[in-house]
Protein backbone atom coordinates (compact mmCIF):
# COMPACT_ATOMS: atom_id res chain seq x y z
CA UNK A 1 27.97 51.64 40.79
CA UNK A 2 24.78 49.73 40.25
CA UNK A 3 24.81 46.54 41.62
CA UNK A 4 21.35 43.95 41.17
CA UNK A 5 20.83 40.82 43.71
CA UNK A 6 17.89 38.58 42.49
CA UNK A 7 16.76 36.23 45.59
CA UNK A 8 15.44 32.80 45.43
CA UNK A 9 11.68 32.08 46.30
CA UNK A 10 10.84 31.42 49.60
CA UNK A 11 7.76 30.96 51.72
CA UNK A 12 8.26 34.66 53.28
CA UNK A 13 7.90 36.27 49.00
CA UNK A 14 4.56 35.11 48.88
CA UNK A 15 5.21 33.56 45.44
CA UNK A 16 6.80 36.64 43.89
CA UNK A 17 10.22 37.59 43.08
CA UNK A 18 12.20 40.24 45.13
CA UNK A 19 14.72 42.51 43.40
CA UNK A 20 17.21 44.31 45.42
CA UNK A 21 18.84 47.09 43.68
CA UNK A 22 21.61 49.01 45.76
CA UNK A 23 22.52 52.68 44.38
CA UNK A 24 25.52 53.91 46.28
CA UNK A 25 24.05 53.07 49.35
CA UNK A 26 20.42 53.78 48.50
CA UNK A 27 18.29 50.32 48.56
CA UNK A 28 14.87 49.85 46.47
CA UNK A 29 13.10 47.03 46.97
CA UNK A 30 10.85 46.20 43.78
CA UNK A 31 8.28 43.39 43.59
CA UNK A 32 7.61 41.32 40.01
CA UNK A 33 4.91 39.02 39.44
CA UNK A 34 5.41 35.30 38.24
CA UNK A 35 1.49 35.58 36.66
CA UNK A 36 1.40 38.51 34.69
CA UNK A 37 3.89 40.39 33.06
CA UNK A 38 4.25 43.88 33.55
CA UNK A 39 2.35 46.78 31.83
CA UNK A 40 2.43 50.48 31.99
CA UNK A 41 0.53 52.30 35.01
CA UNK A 42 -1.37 54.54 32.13
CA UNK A 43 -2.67 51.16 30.40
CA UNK A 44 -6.44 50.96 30.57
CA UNK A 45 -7.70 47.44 29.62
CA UNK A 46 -11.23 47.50 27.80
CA UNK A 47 -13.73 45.40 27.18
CA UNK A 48 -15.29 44.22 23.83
CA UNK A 49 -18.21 42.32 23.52
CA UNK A 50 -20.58 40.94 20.66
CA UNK A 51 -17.60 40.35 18.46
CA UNK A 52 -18.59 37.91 15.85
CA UNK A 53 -17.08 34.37 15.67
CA UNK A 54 -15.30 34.86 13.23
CA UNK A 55 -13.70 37.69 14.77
CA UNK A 56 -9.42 37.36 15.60
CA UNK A 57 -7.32 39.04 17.39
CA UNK A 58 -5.12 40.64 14.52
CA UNK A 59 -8.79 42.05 13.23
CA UNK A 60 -9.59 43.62 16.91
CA UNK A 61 -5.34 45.12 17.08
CA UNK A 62 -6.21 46.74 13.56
CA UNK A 63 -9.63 48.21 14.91
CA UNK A 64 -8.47 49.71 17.82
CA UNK A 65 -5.02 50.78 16.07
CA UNK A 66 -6.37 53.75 14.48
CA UNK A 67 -7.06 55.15 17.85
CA UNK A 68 -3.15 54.58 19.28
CA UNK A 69 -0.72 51.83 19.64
CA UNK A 70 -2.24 48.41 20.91
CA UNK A 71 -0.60 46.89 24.09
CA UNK A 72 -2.11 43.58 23.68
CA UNK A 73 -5.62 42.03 22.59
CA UNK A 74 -6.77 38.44 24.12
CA UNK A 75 -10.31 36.93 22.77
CA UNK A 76 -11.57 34.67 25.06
CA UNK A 77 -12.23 30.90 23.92
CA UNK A 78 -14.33 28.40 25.63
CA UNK A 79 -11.74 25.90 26.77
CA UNK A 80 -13.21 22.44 25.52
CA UNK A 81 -13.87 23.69 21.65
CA UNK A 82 -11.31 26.92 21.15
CA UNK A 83 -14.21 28.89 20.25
CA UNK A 84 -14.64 32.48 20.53
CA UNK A 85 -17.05 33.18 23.25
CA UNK A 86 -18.21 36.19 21.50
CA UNK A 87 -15.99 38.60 23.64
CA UNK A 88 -12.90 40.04 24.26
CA UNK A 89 -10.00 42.61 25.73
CA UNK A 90 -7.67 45.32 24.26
CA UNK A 91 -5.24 46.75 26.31
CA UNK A 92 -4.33 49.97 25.06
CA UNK A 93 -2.75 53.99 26.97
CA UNK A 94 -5.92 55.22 28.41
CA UNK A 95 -6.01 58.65 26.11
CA UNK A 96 -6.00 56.33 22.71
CA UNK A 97 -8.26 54.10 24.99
CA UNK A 98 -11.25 56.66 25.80
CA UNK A 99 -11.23 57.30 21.95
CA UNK A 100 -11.55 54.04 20.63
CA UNK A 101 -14.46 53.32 22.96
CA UNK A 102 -16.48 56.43 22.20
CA UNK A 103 -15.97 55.86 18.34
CA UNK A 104 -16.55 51.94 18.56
CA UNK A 105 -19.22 51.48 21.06
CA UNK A 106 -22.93 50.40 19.04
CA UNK A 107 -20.54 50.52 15.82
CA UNK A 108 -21.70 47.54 13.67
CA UNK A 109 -18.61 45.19 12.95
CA UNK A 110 -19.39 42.04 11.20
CA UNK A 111 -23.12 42.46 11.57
CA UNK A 112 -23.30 43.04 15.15
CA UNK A 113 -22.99 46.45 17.12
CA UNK A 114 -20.21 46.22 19.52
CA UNK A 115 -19.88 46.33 23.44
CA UNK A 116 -17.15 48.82 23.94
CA UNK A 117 -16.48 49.90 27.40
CA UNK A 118 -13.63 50.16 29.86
CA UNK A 119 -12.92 46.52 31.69
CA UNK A 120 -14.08 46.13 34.87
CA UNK A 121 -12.57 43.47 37.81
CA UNK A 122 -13.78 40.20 37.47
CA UNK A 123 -16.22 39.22 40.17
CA UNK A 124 -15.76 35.67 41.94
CA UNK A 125 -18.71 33.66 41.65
CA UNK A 126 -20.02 31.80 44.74
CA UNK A 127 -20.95 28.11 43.42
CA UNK A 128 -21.31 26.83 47.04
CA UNK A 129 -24.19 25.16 48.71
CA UNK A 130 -27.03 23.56 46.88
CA UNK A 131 -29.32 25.36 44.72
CA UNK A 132 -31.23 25.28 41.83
CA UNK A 133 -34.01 22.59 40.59
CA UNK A 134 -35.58 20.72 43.51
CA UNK A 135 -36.10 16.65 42.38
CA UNK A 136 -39.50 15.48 42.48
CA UNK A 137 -39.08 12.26 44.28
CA UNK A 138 -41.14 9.01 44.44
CA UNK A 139 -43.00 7.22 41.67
CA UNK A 140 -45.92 8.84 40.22
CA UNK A 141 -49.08 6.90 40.01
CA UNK A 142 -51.98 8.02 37.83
């Protein structure tokens, strides 16, 4: 008998679900994420860059479906406007992955040659302190 307790958040879950699953007297304890939803371990995410403007997300699923079956494509949009930023990322398995970025890296799409590569971890930006521009101060007199 498989039995399935889901347990309410609590400060101790650190924001994440807990699923207890009891298997004739065997316990496994699996975590789930509220943020993201869950992929395959053999996924490999990759990043595309110089995509035109006028560039969707159906085109870039089409593109990289000749190489294997698409997971998911997002292309990023500045958030005031809704435009493209020019950039984007196709989630895909990672042997269909490594072939779609040899074959589509520097291939011209939409006159531009693409940025194909394998996604790396966003780095957090420091914004702190005060830098930049110096301010000239005073009144100028000639």
């Amino acid at each position: 008998m498989i039995s399935i307790v889901l347990s309410a958040r609590d400060n101790n879950t650190n924001g994440r679900e807990r699923a207890k699953i009891a298997n004739s007297g065997t316990n496994i304890l699996a975590k789930f994420s509220d943020e993201s939803s869950y992929t395959d371990a053999m996924a490999k995410k990759i990043y595309v860059g110089n995509l035109s403007f006028q560039t969707t997300e159906t085109d870039l699923s089409n593109m990289f479906g000749e190489f294997g079956q698409v997971e998911s494509v997002q292309i990023i949009t500045d958030r005031d406007t809704g435009r493209s930023k020019g950039f984007g990322f196709v989630q895909m398995a990672d042997d269909a992955a490594e072939k779609a970025i040899a074959q589509l890296n520097g291939k011209e799409i939409g006159g531009r040659n693409l940025t194909v590569n394998e996604a790396r971890p966003m780095q957090k930006r420091d914004f702190g302190g005060r830098g930049g521009g110096g301010g000239g101060g005073g009144r100028r007199r000639y």
